[in-house]
C-alpha atoms as a PDB file:
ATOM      1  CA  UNK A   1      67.069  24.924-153.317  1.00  0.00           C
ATOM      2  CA  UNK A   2      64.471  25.559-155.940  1.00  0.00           C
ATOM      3  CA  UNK A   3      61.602  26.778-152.928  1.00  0.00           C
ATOM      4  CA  UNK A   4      64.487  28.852-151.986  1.00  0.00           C
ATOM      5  CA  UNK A   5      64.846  30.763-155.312  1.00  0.00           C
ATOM      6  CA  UNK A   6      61.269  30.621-156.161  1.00  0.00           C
ATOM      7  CA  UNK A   7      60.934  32.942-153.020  1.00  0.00           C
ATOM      8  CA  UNK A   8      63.409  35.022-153.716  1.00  0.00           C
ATOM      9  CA  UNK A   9      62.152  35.799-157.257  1.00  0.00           C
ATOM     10  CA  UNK A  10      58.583  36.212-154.961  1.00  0.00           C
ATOM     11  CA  UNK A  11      60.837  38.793-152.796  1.00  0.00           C
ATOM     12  CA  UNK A  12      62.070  40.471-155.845  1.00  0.00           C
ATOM     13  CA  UNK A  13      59.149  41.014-157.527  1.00  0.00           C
ATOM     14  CA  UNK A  14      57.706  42.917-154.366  1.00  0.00           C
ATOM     15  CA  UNK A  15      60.801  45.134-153.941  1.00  0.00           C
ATOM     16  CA  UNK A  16      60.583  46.102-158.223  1.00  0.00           C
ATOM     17  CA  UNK A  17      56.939  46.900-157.126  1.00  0.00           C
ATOM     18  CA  UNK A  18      57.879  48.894-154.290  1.00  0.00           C
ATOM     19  CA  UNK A  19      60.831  51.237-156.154  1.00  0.00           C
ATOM     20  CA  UNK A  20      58.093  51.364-159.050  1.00  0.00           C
ATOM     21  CA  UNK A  21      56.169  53.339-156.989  1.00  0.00           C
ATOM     22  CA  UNK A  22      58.839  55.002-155.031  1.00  0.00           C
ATOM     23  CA  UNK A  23      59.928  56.020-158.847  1.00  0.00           C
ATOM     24  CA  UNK A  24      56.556  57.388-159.606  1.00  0.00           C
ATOM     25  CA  UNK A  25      55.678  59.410-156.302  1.00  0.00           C
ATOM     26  CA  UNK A  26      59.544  60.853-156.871  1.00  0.00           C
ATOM     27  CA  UNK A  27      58.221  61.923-160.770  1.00  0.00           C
ATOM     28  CA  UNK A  28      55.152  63.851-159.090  1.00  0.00           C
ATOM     29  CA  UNK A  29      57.144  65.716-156.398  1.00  0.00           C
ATOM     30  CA  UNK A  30      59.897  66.708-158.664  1.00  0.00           C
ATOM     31  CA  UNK A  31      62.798  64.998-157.041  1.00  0.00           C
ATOM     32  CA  UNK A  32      65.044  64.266-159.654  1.00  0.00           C
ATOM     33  CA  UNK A  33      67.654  62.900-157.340  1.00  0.00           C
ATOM     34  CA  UNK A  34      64.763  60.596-155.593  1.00  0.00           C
ATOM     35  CA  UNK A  35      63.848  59.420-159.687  1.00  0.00           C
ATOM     36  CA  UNK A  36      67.525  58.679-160.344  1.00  0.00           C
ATOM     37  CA  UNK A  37      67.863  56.295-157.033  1.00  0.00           C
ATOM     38  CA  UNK A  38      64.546  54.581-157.935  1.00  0.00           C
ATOM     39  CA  UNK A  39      66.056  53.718-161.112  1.00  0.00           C
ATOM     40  CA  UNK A  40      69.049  52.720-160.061  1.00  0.00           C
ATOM     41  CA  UNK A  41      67.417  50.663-157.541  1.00  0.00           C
ATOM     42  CA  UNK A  42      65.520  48.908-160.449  1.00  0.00           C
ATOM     43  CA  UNK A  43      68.177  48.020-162.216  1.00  0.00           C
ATOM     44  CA  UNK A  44      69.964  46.287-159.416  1.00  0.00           C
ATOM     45  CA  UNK A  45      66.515  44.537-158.769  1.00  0.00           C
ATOM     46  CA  UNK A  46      67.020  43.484-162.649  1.00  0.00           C
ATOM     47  CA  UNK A  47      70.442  41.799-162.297  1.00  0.00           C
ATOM     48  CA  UNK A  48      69.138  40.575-159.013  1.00  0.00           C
ATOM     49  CA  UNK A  49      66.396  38.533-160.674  1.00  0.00           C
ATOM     50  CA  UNK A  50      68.533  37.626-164.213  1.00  0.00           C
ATOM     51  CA  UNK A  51      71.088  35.554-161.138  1.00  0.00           C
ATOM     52  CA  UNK A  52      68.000  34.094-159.640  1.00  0.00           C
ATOM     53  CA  UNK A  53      65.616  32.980-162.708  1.00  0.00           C
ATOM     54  CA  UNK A  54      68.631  31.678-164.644  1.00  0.00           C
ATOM     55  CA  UNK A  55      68.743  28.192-162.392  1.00  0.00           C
ATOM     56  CA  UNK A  56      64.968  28.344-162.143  1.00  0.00           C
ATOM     57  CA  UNK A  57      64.444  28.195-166.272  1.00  0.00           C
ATOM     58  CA  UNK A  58      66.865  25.387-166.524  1.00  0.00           C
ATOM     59  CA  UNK A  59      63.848  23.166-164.732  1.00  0.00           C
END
């Protein structure tokens, strides 16, 4: 169970990489809508990883 989470918080951390940089290429071409997804995105990535690293800090 623990691999398990350990690679999703792996998986996680790739996909907050990946809508960082969608964020930032949607800042340089002036696509507010395209900013306000990225964020959104984020913050779902955010809950996403408090529900996963809970059980892993209680090792």
């Amino acid at each position: 169970m623990n691999e398990k989470l350990r690679a999703m918080d792996r998986e996680i951390g790739k996909m907050r990489e990946a809508a960082q940089e969608l964020r930032r290429l949607a800042l340089e071409c002036d696509m507010p809508a395209g900013v306000k997804n990225a964020d959104r995105i984020l913050a779902s990535l955010e809950m996403l990883a408090l529900h996963v690293s809970d059980p892993l800090s209680l090792e």
